[in-house]
PDB file of N, CA and C in Angstrom:
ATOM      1  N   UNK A   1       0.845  -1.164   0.000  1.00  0.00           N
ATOM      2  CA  UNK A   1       0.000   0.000   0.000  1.00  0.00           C
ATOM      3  C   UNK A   1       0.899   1.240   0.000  1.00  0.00           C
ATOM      4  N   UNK A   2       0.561   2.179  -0.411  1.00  0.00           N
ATOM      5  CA  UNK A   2       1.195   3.270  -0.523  1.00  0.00           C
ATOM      6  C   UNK A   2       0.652   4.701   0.233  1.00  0.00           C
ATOM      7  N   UNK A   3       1.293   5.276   1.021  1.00  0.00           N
ATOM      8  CA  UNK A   3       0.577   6.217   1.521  1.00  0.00           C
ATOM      9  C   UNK A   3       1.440   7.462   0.966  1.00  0.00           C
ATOM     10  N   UNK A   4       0.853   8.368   0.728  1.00  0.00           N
ATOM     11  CA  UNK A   4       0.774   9.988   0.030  1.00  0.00           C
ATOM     12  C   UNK A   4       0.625  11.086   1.298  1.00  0.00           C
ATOM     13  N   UNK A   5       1.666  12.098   1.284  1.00  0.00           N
ATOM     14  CA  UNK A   5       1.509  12.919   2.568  1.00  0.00           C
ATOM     15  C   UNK A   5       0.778  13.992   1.627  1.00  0.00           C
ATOM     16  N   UNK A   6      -0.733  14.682   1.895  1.00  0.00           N
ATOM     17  CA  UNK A   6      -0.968  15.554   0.870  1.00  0.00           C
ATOM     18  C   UNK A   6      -1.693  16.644   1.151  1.00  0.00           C
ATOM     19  N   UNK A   7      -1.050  16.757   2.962  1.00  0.00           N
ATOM     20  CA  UNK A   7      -0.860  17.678   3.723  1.00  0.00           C
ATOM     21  C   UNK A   7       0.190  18.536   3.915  1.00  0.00           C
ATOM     22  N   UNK A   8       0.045  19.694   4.785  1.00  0.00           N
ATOM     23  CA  UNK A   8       1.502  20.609   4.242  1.00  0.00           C
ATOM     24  C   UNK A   8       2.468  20.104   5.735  1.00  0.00           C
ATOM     25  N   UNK A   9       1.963  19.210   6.543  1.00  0.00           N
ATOM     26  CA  UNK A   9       2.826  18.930   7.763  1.00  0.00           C
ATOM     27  C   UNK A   9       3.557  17.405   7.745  1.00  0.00           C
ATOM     28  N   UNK A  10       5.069  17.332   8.078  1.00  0.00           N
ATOM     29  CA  UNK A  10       5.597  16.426   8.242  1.00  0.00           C
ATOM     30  C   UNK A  10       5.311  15.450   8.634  1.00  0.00           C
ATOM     31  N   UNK A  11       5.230  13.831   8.669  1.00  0.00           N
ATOM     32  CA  UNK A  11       4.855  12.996   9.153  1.00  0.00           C
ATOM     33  C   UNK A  11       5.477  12.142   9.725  1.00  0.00           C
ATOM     34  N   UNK A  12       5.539  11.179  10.944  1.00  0.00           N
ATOM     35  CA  UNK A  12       6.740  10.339  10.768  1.00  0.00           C
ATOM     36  C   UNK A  12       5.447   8.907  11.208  1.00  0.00           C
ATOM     37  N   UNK A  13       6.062   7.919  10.029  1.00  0.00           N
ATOM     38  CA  UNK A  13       5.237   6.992  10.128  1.00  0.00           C
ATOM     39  C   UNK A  13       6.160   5.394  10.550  1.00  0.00           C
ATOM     40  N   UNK A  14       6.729   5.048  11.712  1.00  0.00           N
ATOM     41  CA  UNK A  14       7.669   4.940  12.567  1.00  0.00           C
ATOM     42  C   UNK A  14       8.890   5.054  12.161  1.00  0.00           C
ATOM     43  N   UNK A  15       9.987   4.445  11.516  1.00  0.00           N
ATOM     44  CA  UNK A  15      11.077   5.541  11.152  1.00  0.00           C
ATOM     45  C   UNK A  15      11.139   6.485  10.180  1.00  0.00           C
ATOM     46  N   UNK A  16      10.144   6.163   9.518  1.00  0.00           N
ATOM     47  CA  UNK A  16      10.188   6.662   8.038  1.00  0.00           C
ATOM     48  C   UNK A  16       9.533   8.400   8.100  1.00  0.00           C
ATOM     49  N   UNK A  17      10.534   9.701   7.699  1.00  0.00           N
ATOM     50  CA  UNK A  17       9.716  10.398   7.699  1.00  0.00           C
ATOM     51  C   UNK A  17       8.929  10.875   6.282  1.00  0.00           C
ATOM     52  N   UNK A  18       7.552  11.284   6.458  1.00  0.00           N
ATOM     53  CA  UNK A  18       7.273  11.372   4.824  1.00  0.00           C
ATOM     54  C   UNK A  18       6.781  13.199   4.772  1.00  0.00           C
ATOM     55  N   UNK A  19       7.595  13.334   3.822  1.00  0.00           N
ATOM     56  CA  UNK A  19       7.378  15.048   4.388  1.00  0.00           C
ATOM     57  C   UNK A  19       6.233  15.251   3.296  1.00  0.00           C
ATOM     58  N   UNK A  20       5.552  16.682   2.567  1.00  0.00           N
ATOM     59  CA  UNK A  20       4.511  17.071   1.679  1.00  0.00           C
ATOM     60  C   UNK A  20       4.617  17.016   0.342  1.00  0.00           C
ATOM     61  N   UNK A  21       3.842  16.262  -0.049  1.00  0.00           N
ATOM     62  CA  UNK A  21       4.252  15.644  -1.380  1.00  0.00           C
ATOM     63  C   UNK A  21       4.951  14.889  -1.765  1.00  0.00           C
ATOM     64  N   UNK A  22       4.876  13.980  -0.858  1.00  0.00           N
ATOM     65  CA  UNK A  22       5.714  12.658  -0.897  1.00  0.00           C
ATOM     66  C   UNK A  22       5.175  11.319  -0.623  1.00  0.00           C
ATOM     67  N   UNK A  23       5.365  10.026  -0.879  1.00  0.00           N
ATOM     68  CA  UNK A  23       4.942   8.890  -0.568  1.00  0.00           C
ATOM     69  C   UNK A  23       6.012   7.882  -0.368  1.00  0.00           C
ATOM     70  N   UNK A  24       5.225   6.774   0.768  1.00  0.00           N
ATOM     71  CA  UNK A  24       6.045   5.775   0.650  1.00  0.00           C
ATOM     72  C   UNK A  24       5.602   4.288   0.734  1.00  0.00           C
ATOM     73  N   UNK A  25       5.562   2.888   0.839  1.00  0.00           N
ATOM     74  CA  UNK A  25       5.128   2.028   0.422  1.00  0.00           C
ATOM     75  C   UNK A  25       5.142   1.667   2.097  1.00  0.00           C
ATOM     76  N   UNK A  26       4.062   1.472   2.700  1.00  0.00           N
ATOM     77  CA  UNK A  26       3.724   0.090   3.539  1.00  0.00           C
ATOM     78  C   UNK A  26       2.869  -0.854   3.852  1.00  0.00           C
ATOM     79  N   UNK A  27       2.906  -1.979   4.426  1.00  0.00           N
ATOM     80  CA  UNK A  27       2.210  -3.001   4.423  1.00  0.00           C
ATOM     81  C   UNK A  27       0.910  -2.647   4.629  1.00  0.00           C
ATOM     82  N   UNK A  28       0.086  -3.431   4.655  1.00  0.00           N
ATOM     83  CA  UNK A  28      -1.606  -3.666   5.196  1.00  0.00           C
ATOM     84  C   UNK A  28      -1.972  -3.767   6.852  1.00  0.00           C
ATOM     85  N   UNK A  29      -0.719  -4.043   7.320  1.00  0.00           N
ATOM     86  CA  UNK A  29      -0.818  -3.763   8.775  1.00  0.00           C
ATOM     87  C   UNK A  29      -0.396  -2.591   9.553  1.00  0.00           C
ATOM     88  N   UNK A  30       0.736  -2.105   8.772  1.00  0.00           N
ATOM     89  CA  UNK A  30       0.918  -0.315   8.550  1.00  0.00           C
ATOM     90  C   UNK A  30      -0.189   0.599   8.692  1.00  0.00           C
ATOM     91  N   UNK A  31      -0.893   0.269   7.377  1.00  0.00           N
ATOM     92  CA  UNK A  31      -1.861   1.074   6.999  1.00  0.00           C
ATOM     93  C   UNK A  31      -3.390   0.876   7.792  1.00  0.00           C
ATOM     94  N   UNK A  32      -3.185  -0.144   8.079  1.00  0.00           N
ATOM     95  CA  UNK A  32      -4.628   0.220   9.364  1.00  0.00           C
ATOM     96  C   UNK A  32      -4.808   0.082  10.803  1.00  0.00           C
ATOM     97  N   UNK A  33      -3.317   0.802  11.313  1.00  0.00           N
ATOM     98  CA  UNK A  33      -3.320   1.010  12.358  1.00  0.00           C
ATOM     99  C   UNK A  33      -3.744   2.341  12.409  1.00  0.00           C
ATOM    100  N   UNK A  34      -4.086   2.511  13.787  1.00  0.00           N
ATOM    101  CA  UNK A  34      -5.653   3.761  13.999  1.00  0.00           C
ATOM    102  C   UNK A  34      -4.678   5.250  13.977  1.00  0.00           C
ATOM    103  N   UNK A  35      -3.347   5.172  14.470  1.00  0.00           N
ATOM    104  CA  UNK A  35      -2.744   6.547  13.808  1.00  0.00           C
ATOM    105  C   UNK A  35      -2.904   6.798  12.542  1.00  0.00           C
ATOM    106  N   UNK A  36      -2.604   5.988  11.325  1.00  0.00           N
ATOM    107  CA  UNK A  36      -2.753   6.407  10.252  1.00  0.00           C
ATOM    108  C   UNK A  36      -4.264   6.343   9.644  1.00  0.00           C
ATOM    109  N   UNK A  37      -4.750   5.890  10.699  1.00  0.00           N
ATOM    110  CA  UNK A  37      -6.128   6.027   9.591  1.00  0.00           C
ATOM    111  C   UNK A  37      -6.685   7.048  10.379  1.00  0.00           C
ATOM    112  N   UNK A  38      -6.622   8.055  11.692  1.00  0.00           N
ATOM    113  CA  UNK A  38      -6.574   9.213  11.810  1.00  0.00           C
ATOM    114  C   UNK A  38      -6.291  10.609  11.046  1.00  0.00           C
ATOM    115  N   UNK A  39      -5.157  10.251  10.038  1.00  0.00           N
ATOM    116  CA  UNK A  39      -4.115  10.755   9.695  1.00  0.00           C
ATOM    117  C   UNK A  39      -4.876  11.239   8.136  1.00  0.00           C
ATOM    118  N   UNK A  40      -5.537   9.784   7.993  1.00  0.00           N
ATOM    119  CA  UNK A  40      -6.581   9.686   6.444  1.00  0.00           C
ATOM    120  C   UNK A  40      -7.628  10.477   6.802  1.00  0.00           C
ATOM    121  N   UNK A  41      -8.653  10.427   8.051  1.00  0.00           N
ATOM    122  CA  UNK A  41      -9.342  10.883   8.005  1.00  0.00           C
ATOM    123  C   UNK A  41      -9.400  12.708   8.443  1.00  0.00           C
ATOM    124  N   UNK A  42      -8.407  12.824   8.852  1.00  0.00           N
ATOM    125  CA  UNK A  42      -8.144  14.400   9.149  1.00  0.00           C
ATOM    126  C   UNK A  42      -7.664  15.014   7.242  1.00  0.00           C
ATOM    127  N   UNK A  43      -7.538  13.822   6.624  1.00  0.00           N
ATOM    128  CA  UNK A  43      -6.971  14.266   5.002  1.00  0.00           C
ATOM    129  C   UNK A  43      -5.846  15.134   5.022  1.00  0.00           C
ATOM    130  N   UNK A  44      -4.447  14.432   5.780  1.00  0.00           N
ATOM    131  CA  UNK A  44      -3.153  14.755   5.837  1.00  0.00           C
ATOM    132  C   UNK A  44      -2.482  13.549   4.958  1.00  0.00           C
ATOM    133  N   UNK A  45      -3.428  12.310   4.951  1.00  0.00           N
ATOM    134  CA  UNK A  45      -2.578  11.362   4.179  1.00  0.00           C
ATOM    135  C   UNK A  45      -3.706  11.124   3.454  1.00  0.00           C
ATOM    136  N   UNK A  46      -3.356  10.264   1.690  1.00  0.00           N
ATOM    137  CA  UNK A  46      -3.912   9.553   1.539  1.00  0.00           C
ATOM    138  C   UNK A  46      -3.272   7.775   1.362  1.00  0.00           C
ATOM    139  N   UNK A  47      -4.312   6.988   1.430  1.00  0.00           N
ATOM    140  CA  UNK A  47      -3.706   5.874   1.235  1.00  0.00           C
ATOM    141  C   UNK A  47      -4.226   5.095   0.197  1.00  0.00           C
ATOM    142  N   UNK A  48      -3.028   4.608  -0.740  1.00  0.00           N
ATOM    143  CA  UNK A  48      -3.580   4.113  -2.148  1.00  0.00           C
ATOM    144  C   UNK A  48      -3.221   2.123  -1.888  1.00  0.00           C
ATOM    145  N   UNK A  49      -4.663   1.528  -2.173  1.00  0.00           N
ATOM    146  CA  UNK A  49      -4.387   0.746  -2.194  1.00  0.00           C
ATOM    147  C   UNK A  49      -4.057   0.054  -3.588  1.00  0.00           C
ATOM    148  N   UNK A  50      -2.113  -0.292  -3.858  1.00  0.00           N
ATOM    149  CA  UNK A  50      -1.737  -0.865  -5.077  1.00  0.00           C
ATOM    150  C   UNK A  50      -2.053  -1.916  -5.169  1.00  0.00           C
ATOM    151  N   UNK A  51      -2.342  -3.171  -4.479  1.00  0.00           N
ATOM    152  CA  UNK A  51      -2.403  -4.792  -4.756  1.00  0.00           C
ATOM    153  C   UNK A  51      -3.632  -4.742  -5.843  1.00  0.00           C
ATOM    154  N   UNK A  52      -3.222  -5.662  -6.287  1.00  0.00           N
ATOM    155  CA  UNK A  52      -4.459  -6.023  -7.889  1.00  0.00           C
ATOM    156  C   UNK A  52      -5.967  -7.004  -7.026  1.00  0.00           C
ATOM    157  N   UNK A  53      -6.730  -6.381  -7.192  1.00  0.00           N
ATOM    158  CA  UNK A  53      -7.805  -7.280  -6.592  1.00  0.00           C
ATOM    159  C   UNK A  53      -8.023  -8.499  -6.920  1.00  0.00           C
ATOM    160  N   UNK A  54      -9.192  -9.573  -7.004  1.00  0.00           N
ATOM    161  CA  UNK A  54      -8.928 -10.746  -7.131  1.00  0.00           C
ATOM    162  C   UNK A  54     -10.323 -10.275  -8.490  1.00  0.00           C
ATOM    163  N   UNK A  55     -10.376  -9.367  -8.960  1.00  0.00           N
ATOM    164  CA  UNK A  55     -12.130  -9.001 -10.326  1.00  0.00           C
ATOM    165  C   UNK A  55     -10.861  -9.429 -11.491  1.00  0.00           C
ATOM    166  N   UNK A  56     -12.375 -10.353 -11.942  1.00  0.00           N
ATOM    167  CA  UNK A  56     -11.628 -10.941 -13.411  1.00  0.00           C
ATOM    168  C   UNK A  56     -12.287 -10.003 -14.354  1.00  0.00           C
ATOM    169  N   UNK A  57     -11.415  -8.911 -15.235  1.00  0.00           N
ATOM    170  CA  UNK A  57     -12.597  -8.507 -15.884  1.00  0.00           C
ATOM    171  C   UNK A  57     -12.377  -8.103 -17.366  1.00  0.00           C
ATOM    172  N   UNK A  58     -11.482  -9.583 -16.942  1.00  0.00           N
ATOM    173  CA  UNK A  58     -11.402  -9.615 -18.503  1.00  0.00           C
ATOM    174  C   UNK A  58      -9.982  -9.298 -19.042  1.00  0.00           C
ATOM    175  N   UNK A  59      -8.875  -8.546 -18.529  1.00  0.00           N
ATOM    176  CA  UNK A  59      -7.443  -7.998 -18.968  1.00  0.00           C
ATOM    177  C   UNK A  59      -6.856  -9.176 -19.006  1.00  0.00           C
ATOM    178  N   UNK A  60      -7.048 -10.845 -18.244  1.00  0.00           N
ATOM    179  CA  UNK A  60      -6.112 -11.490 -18.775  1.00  0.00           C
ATOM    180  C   UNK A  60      -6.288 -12.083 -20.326  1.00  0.00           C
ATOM    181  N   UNK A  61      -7.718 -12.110 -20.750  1.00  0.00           N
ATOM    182  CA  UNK A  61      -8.315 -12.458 -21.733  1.00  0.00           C
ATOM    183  C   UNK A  61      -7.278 -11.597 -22.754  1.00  0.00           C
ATOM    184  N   UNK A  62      -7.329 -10.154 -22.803  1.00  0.00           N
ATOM    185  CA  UNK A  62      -7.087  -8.952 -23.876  1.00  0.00           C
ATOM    186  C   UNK A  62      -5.752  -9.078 -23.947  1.00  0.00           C
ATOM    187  N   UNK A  63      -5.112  -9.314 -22.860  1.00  0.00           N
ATOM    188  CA  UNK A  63      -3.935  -9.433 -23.446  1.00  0.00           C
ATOM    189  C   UNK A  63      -2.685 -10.798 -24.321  1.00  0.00           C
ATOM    190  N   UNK A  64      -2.178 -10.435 -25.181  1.00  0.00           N
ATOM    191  CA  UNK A  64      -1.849 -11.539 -25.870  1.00  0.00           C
ATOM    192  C   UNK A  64      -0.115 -12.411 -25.431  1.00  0.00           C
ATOM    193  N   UNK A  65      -0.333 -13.743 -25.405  1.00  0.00           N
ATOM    194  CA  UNK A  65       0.473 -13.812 -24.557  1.00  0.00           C
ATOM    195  C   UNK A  65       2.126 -13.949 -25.561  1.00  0.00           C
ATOM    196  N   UNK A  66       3.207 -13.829 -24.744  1.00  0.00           N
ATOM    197  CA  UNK A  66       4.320 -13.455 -26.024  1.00  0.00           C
ATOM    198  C   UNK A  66       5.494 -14.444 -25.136  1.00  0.00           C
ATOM    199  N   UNK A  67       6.195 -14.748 -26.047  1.00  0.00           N
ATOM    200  CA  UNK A  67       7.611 -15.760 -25.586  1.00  0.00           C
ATOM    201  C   UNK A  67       8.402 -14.671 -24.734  1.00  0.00           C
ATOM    202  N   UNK A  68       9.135 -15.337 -24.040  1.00  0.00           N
ATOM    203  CA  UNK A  68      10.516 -14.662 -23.642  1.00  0.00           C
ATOM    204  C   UNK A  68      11.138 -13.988 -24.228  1.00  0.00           C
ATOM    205  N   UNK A  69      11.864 -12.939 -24.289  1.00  0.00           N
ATOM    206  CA  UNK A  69      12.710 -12.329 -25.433  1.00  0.00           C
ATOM    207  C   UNK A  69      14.505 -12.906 -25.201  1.00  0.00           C
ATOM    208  N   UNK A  70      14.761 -12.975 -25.994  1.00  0.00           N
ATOM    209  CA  UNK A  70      16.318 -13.384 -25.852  1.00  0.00           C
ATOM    210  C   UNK A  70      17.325 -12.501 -25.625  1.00  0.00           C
ATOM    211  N   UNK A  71      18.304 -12.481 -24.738  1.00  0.00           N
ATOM    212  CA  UNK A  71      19.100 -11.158 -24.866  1.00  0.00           C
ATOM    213  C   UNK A  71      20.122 -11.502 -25.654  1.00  0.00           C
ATOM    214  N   UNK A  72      20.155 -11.728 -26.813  1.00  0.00           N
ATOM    215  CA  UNK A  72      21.766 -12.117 -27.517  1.00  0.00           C
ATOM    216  C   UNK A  72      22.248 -10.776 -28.116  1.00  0.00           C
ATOM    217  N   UNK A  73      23.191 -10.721 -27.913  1.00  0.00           N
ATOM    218  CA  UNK A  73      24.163  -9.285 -28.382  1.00  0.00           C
ATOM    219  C   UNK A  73      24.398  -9.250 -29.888  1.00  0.00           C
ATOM    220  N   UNK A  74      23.543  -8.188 -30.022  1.00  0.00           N
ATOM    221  CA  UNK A  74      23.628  -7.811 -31.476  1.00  0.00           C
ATOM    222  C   UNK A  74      24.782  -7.218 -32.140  1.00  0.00           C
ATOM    223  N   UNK A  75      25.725  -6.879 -31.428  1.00  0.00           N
ATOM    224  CA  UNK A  75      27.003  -6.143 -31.951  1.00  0.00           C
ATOM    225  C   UNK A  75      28.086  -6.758 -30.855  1.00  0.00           C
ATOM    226  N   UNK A  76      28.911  -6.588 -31.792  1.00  0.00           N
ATOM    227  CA  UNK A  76      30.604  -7.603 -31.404  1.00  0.00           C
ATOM    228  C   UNK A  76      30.645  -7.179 -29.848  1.00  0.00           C
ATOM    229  N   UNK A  77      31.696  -8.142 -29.003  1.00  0.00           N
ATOM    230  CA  UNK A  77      31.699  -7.867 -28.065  1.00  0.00           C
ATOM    231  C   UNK A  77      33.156  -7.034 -27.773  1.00  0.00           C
ATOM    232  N   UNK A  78      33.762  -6.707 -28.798  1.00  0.00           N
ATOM    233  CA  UNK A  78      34.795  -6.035 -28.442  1.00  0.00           C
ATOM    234  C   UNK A  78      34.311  -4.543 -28.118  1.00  0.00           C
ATOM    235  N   UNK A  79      35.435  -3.777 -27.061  1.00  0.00           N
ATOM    236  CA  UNK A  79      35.109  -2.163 -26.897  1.00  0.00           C
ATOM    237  C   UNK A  79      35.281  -1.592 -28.037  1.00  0.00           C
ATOM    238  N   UNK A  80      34.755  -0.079 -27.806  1.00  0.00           N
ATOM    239  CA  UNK A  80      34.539   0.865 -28.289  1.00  0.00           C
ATOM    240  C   UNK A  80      35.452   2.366 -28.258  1.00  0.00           C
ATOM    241  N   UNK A  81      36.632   1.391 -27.400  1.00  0.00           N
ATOM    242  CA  UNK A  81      37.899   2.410 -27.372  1.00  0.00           C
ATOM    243  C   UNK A  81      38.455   2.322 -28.432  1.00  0.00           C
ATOM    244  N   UNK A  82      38.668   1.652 -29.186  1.00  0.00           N
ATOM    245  CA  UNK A  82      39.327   1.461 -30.526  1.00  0.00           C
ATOM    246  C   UNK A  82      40.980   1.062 -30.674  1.00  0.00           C
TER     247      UNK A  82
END
């Protein structure tokens, strides 16, 4: 989860400080402990939840599926110092 400081006051969310206009990534147990969800509801933070839900709705369908790509070196392996 990601929380967003998008208040104009410093935060410290236990070591981490997140100053205004800034974000940083923590867990699900982070994020709903009752300081920070104080923190949401005064609208000093927000908190974005990134994990992909479990809704099928269809994107694995649309997308097409593709091989591995190979990394083989297209140009000699000697330098370029000459």
């Amino acid at each position: 989860m990601i929380i967003k400081n998008i208040g104009s006051k410093i935060i410290n969310i236990g070591t981490e400080i997140l100053m205004p206009d800034s974000q940083i990534t923590v867990s699900k147990d982070v994020a709903a402990l009752p300081a920070i969800q104080a923190f949401a509801v005064k609208k000093y933070i927000k908190i974005v939840d990134n994990e992909k839900k479990g809704d099928d709705s269809g994107d694995k369908a649309e997308a097409p599926k593709t091989g591995k790509r190979s990394f083989k070196r297209t140009t000699p392996a000697s330098g370029a110092e000459g």
